[in-house]
Protein backbone atom coordinates (compact mmCIF):
# COMPACT_ATOMS: atom_id res chain seq x y z
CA UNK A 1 0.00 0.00 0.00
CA UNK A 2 2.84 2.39 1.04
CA UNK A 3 4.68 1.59 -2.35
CA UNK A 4 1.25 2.89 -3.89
CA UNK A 5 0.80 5.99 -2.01
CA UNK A 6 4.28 7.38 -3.04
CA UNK A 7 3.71 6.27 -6.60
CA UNK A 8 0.23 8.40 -6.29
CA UNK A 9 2.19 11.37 -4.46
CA UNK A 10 5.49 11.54 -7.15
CA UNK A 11 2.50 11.61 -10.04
CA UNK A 12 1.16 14.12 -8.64
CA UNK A 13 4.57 16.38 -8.19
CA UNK A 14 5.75 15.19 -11.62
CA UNK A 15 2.54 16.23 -13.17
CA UNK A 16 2.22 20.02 -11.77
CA UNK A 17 -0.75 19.03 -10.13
CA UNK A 18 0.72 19.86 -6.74
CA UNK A 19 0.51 23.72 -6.75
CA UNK A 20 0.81 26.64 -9.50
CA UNK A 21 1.83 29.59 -7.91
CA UNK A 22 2.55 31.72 -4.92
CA UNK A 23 -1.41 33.44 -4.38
CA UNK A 24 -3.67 31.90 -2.28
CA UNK A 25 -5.78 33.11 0.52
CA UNK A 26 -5.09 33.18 4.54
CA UNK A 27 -8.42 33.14 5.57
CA UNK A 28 -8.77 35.37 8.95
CA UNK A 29 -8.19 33.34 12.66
CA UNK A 30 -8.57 34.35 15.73
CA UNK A 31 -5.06 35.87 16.77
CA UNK A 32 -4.28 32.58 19.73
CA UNK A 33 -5.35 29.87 17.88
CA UNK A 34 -2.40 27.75 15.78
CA UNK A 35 -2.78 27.47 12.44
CA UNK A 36 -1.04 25.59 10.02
CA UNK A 37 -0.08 25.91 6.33
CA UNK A 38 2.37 23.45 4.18
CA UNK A 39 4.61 24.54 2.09
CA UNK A 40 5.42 22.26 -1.45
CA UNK A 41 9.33 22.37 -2.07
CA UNK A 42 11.03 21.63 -5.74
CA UNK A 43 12.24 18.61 -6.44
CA UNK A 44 16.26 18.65 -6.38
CA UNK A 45 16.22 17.07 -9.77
CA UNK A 46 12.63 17.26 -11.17
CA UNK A 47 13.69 15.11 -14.62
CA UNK A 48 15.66 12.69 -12.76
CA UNK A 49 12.17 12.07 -10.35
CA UNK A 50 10.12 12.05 -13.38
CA UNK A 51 11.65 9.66 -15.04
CA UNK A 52 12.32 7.22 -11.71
CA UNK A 53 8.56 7.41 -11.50
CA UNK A 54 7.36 6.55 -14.78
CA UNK A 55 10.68 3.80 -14.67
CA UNK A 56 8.00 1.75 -12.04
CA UNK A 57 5.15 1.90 -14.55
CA UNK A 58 7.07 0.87 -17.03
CA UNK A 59 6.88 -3.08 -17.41
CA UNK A 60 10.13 -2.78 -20.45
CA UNK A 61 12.46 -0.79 -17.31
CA UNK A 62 14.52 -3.07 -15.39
CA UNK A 63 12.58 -0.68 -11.92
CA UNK A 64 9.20 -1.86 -13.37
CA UNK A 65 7.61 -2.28 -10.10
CA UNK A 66 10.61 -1.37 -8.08
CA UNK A 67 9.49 1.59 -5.55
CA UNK A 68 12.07 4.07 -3.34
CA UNK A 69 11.39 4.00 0.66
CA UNK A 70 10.49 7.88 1.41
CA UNK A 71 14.16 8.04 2.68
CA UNK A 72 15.79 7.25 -0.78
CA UNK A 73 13.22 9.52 -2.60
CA UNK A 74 14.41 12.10 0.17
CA UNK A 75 18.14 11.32 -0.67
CA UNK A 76 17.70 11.69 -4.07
CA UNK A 77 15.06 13.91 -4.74
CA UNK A 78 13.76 15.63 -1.91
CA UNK A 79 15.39 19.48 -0.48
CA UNK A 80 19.00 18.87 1.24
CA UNK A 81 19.45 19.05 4.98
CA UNK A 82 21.10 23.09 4.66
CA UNK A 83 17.82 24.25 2.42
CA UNK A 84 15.72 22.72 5.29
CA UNK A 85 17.49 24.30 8.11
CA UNK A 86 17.21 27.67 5.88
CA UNK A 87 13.50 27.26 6.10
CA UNK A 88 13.81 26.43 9.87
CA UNK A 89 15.71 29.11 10.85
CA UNK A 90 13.42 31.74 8.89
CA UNK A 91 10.27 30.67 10.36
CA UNK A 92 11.97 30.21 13.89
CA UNK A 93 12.72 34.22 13.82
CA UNK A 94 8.78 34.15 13.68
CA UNK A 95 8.36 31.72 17.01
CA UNK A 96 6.46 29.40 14.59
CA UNK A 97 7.47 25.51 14.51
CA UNK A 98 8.33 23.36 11.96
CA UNK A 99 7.97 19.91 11.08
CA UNK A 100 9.74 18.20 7.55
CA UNK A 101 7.49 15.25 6.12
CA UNK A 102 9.17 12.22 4.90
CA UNK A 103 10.31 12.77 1.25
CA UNK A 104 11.49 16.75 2.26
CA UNK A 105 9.21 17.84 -0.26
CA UNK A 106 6.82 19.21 2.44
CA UNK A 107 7.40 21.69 5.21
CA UNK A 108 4.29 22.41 7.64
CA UNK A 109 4.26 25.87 10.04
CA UNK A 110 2.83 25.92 12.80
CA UNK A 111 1.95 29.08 15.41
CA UNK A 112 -0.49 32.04 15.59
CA UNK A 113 -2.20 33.35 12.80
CA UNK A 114 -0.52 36.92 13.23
CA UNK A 115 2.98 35.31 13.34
CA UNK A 116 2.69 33.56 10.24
CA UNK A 117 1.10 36.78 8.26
CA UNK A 118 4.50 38.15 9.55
CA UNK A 119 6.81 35.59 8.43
CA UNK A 120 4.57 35.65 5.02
CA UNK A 121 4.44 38.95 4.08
CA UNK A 122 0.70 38.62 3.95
CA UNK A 123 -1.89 41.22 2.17
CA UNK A 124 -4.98 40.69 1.62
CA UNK A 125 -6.16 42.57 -1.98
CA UNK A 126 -9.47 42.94 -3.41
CA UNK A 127 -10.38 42.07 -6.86
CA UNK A 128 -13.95 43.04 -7.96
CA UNK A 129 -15.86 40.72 -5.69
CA UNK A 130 -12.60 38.53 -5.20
CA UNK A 131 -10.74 38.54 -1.86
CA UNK A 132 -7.32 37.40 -2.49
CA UNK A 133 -4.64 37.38 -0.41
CA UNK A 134 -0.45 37.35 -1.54
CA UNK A 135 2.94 36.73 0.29
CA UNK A 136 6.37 36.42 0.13
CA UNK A 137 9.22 34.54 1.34
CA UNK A 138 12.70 35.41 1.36
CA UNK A 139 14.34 34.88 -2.22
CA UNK A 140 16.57 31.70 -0.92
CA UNK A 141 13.79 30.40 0.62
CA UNK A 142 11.21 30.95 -2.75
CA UNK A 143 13.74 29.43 -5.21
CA UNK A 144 13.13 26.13 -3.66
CA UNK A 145 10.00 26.44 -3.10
CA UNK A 146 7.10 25.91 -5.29
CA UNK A 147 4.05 27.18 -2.96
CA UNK A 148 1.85 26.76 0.12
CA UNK A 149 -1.06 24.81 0.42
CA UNK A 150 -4.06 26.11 2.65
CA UNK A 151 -4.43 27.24 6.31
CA UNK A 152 -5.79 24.94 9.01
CA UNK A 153 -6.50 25.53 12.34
């Protein structure tokens, strides 16, 4: 089952369908409460994953069927140990918390709402009847990134 789970999740990645870009919309919280977001990071080497993922569906590749543990896929493909800590460290000057998923192609934040409009660079914009809201990370930190995924509290 596990084998099929990170076959589902690296078809996802390789296929875009993770996240396309860096707008999305912090919906208001009450100022104590933690919330959460994720944050999607590249791929070290998106061809090289592509092409190990589509090696397992391919019954004429010698890796037909032949899956990575989350640890290799984090070896080979996921963020390195120093662009973690970067993230880390950035979000720590914030007081918000951090946790790396298995693969290091996820980073979740955790703390108050305010501090992570902070360590965003939140605004919230109007568009016609549209409420949209935009943010920044530092340019290290954005390069490797490819964007957040929703707030939860």
């Amino acid at each position: 089952m596990m084998k099929h789970q990170l076959l589902r999740f690296s078809l996802a990645l390789v296929g875009g369908a993770v996240f396309g870009g860096l707008t999305g919309g912090f919906a208001p919280q009450a100022n104590a409460a933690t919330t959460s977001v994720s944050i999607a990071l590249k791929p070290q080497n998106q061809q090289a994953l592509t092409d190990a993922v589509y090696d397992t569906v391919d019954p004429t590749s010698p890796n037909y069927h032949h899956y990575l543990s989350a640890g290799e896929v984090a070896n080979q493909f996921g963020r390195s140990d120093s662009d973690i800590a970067a993230f880390k460290r950035y979000f720590k000057k914030y007081k918000l918390q951090t946790s790396v998923y298995r693969g290091h192609f996820y980073i979740q934040v955790r703390g108050s709402y305010t501090n992570l409009v902070k360590a965003f660079k939140a605004k919230r914009s109007q568009h016609g009847k549209t409420k949209i809201t935009t943010y920044q990370l530092p340019v290290n930190l954005k390069k490797t990134s490819v964007g957040r995924c929703g707030t939860e509290r």
